[in-house]
PDB file of N, CA and C in Angstrom:
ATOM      1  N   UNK A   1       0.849  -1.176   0.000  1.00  0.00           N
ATOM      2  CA  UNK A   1       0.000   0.000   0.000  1.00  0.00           C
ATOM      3  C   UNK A   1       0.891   1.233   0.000  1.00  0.00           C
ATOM      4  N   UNK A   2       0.970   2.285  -1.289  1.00  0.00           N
ATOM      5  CA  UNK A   2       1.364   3.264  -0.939  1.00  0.00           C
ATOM      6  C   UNK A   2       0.790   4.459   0.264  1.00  0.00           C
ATOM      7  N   UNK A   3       1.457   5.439   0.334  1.00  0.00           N
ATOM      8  CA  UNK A   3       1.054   6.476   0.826  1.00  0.00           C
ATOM      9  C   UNK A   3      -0.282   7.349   0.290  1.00  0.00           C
ATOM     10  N   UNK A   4      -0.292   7.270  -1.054  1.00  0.00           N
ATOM     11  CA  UNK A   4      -1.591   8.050  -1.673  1.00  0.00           C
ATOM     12  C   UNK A   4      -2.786   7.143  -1.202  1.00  0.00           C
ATOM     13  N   UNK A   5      -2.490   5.547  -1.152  1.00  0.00           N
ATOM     14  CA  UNK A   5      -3.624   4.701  -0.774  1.00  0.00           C
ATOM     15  C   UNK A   5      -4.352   4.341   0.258  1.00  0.00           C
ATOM     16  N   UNK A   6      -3.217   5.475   1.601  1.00  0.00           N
ATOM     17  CA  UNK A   6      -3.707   4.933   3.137  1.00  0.00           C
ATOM     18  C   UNK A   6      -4.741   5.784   3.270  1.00  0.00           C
ATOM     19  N   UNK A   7      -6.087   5.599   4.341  1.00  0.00           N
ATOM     20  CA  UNK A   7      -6.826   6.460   4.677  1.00  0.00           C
ATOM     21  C   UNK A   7      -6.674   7.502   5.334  1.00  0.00           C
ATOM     22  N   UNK A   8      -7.238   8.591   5.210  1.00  0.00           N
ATOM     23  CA  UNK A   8      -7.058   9.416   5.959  1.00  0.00           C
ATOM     24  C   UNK A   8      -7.625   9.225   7.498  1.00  0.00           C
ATOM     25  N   UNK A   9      -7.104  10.229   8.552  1.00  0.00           N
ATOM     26  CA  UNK A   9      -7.535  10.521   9.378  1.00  0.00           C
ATOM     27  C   UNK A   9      -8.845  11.188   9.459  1.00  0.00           C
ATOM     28  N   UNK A  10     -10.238  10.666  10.079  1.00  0.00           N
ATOM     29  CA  UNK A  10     -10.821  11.375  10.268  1.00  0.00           C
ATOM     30  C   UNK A  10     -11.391  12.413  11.254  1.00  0.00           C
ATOM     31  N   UNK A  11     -10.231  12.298  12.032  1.00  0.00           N
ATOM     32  CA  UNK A  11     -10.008  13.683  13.438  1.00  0.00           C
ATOM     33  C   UNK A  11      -9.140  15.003  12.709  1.00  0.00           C
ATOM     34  N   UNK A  12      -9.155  14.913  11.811  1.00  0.00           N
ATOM     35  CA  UNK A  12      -8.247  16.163  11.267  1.00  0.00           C
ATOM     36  C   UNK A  12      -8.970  16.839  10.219  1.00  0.00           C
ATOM     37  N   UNK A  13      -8.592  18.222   9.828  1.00  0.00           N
ATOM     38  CA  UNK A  13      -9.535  19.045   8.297  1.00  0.00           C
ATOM     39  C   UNK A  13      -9.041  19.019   6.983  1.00  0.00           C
ATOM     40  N   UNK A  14      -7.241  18.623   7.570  1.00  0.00           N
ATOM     41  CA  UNK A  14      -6.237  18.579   6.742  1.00  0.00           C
ATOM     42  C   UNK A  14      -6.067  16.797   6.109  1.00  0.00           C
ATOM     43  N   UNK A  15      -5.539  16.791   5.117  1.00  0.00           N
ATOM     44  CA  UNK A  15      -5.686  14.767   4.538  1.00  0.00           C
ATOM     45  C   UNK A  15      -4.606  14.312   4.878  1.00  0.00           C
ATOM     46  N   UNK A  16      -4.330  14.222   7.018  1.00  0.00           N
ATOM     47  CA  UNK A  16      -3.383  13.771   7.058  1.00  0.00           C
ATOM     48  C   UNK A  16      -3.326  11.656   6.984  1.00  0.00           C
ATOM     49  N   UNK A  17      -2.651  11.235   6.783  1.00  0.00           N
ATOM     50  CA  UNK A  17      -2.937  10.198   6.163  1.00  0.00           C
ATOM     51  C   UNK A  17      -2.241   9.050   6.998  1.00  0.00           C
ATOM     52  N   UNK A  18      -2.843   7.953   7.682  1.00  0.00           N
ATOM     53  CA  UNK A  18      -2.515   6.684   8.299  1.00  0.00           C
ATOM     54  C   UNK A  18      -1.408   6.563   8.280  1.00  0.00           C
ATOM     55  N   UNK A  19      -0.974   5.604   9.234  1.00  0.00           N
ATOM     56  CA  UNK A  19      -0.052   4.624   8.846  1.00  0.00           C
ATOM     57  C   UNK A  19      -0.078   3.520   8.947  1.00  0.00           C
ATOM     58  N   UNK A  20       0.176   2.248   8.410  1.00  0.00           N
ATOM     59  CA  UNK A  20      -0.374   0.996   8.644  1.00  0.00           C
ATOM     60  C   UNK A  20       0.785   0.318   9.585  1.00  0.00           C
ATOM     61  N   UNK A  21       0.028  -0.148  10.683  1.00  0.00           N
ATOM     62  CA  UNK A  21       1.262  -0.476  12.005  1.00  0.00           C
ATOM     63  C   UNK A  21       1.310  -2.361  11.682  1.00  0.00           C
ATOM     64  N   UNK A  22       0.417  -2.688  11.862  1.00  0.00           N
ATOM     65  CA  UNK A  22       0.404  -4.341  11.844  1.00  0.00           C
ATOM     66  C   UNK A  22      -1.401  -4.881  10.633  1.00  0.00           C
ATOM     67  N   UNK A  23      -1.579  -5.856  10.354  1.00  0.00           N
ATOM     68  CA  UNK A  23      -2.425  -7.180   9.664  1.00  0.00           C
ATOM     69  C   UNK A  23      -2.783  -7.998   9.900  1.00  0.00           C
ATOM     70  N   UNK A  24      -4.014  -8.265  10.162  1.00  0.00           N
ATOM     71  CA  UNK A  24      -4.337  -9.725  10.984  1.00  0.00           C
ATOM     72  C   UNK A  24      -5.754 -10.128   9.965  1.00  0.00           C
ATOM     73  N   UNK A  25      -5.470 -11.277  10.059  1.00  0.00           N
ATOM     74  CA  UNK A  25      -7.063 -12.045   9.677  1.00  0.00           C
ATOM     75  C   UNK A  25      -8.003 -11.694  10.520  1.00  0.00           C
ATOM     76  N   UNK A  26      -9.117 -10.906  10.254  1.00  0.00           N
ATOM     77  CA  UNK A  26     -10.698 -11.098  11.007  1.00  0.00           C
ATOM     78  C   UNK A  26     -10.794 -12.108  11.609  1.00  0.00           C
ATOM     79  N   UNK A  27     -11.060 -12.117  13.079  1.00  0.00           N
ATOM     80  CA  UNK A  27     -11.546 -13.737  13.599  1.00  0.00           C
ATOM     81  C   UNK A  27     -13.113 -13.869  13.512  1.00  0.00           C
ATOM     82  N   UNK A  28     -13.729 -13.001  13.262  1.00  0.00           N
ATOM     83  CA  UNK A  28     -15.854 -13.365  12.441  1.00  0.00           C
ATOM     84  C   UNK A  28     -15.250 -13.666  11.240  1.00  0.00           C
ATOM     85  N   UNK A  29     -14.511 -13.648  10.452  1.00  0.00           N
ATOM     86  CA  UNK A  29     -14.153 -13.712   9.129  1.00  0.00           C
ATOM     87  C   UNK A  29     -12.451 -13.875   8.426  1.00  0.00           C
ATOM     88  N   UNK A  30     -12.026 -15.433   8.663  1.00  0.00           N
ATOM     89  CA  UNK A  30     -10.669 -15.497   8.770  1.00  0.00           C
ATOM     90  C   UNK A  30     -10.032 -15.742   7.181  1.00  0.00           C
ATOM     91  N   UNK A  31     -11.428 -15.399   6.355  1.00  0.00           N
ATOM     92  CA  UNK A  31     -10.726 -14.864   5.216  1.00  0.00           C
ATOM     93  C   UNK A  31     -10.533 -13.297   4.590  1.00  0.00           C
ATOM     94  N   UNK A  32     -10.752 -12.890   5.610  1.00  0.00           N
ATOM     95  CA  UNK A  32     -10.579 -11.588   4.888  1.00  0.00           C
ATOM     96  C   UNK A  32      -9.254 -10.621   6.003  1.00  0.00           C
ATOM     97  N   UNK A  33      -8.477 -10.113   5.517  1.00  0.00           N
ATOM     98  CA  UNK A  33      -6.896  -9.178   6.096  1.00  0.00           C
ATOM     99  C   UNK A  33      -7.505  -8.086   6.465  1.00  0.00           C
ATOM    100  N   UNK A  34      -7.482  -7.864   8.078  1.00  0.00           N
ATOM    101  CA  UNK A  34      -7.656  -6.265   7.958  1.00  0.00           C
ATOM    102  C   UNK A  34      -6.381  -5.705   8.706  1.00  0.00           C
ATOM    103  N   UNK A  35      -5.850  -4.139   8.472  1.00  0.00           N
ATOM    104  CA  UNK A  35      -4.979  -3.719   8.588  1.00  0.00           C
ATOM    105  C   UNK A  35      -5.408  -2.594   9.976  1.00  0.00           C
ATOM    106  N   UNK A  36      -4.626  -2.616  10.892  1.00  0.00           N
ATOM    107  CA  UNK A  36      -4.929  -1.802  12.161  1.00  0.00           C
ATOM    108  C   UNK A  36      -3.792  -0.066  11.313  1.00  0.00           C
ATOM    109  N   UNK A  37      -4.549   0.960  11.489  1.00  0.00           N
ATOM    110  CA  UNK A  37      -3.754   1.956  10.610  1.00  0.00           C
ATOM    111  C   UNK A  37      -3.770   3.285  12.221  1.00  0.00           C
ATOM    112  N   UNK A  38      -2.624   3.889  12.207  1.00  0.00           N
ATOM    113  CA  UNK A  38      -2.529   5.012  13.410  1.00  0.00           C
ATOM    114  C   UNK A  38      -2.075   6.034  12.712  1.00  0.00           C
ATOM    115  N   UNK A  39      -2.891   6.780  13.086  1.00  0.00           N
ATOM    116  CA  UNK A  39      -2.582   8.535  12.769  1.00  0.00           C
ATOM    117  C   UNK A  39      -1.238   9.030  13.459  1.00  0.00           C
ATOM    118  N   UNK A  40      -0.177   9.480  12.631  1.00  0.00           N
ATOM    119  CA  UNK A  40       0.984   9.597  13.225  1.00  0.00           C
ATOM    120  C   UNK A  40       1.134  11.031  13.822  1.00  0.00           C
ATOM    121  N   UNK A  41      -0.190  11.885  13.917  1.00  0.00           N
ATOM    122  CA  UNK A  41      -0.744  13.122  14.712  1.00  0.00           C
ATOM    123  C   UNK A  41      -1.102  12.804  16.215  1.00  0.00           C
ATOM    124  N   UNK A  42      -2.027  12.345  15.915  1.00  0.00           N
ATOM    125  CA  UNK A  42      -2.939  12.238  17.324  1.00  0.00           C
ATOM    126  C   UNK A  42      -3.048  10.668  17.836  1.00  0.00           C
ATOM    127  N   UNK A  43      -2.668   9.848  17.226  1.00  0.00           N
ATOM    128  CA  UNK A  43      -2.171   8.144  17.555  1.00  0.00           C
ATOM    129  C   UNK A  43      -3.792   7.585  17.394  1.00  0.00           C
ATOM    130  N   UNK A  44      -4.836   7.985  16.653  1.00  0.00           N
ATOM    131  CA  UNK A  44      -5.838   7.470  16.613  1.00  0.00           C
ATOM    132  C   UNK A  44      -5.732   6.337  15.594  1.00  0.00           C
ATOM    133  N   UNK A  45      -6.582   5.205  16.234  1.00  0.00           N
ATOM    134  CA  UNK A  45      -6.121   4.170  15.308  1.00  0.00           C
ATOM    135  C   UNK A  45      -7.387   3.567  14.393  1.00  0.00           C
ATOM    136  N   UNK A  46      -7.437   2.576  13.596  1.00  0.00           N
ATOM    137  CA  UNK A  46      -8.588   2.679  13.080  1.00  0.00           C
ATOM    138  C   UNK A  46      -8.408   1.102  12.623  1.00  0.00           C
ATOM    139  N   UNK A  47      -9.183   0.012  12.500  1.00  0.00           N
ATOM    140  CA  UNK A  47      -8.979  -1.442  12.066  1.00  0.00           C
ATOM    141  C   UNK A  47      -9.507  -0.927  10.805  1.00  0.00           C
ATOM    142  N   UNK A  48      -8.918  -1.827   9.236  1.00  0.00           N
ATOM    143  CA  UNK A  48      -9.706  -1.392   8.551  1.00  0.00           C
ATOM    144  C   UNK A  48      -9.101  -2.601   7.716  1.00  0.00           C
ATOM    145  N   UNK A  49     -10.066  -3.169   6.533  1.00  0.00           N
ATOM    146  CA  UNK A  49     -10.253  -4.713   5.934  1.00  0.00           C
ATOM    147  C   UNK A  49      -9.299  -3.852   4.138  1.00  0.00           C
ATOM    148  N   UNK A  50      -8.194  -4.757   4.433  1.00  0.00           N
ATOM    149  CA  UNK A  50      -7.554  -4.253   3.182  1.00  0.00           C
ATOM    150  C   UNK A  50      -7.467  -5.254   2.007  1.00  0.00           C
ATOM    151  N   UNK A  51      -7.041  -5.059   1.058  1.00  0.00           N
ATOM    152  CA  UNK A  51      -7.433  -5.243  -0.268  1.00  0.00           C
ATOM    153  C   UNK A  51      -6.028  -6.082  -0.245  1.00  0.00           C
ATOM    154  N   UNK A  52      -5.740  -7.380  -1.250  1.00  0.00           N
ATOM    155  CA  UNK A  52      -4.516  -8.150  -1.400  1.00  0.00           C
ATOM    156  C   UNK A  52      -4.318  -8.642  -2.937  1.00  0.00           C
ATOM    157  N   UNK A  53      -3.485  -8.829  -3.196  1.00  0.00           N
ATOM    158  CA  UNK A  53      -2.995  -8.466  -4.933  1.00  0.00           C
ATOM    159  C   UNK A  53      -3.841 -10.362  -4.698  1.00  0.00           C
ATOM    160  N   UNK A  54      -3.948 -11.392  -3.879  1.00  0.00           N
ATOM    161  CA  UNK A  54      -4.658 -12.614  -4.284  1.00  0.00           C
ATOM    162  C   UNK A  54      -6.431 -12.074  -4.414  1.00  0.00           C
ATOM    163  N   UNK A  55      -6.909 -10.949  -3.375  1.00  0.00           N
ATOM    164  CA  UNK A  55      -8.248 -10.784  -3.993  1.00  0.00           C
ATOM    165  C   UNK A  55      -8.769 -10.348  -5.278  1.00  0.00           C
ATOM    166  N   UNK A  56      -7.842  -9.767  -6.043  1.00  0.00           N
ATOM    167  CA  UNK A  56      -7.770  -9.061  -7.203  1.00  0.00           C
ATOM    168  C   UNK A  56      -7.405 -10.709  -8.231  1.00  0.00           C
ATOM    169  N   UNK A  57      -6.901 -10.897  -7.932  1.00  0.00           N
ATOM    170  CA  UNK A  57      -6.821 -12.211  -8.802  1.00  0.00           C
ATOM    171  C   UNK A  57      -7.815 -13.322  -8.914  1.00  0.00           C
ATOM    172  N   UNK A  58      -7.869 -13.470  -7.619  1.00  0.00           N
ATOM    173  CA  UNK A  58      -9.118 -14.756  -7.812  1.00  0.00           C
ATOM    174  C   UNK A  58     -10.481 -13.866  -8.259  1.00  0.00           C
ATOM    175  N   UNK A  59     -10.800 -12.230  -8.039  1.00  0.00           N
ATOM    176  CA  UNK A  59     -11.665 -12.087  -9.018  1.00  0.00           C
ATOM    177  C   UNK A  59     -11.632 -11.797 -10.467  1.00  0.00           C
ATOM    178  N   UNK A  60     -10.455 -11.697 -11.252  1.00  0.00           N
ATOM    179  CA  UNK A  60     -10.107 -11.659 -12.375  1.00  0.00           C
ATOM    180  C   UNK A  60     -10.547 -13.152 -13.197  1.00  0.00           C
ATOM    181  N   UNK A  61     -10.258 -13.622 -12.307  1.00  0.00           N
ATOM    182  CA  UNK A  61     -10.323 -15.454 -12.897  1.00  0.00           C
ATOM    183  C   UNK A  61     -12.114 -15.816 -12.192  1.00  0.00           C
ATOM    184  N   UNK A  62     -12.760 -15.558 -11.336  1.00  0.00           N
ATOM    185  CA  UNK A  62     -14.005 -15.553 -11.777  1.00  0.00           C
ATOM    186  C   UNK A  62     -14.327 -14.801 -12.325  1.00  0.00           C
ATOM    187  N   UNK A  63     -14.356 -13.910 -12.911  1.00  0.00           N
ATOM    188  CA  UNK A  63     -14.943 -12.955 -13.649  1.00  0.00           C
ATOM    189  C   UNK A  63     -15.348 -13.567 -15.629  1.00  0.00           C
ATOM    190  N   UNK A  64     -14.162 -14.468 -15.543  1.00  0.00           N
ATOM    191  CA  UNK A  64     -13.350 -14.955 -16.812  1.00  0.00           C
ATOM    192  C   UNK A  64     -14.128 -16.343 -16.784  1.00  0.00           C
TER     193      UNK A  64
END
């Protein structure tokens, strides 16, 4: 994940932008990666379900 791709903070007015600290599998859902991301302002953190170059693939190939 680049930098243009992390979320922003939504405690700020300005697009200051995450950082992704650690990744874990969902335990309601141990197929899907979510990424824990902290605002390197105010240390607010945020869990959030990220995207993996295998989800993009296996829907290319169902799609096909």
């Amino acid at each position: 994940m680049t930098y243009e791709e992390a979320p922003a903070c939504d405690r700020h007015d300005s697009q200051v932008r995450l950082q992704l600290r650690t990744m874990h599998s969902d335990a309601a859902r141990p197929d899907v990666l979510v990424g824990l991301f902290e605002c390197p302002e105010c240390g607010h953190e945020r869990w959030l379900p990220m995207k993996t170059s295998y989800e993009e693939s296996e829907a290319a190939i169902s799609a096909a």
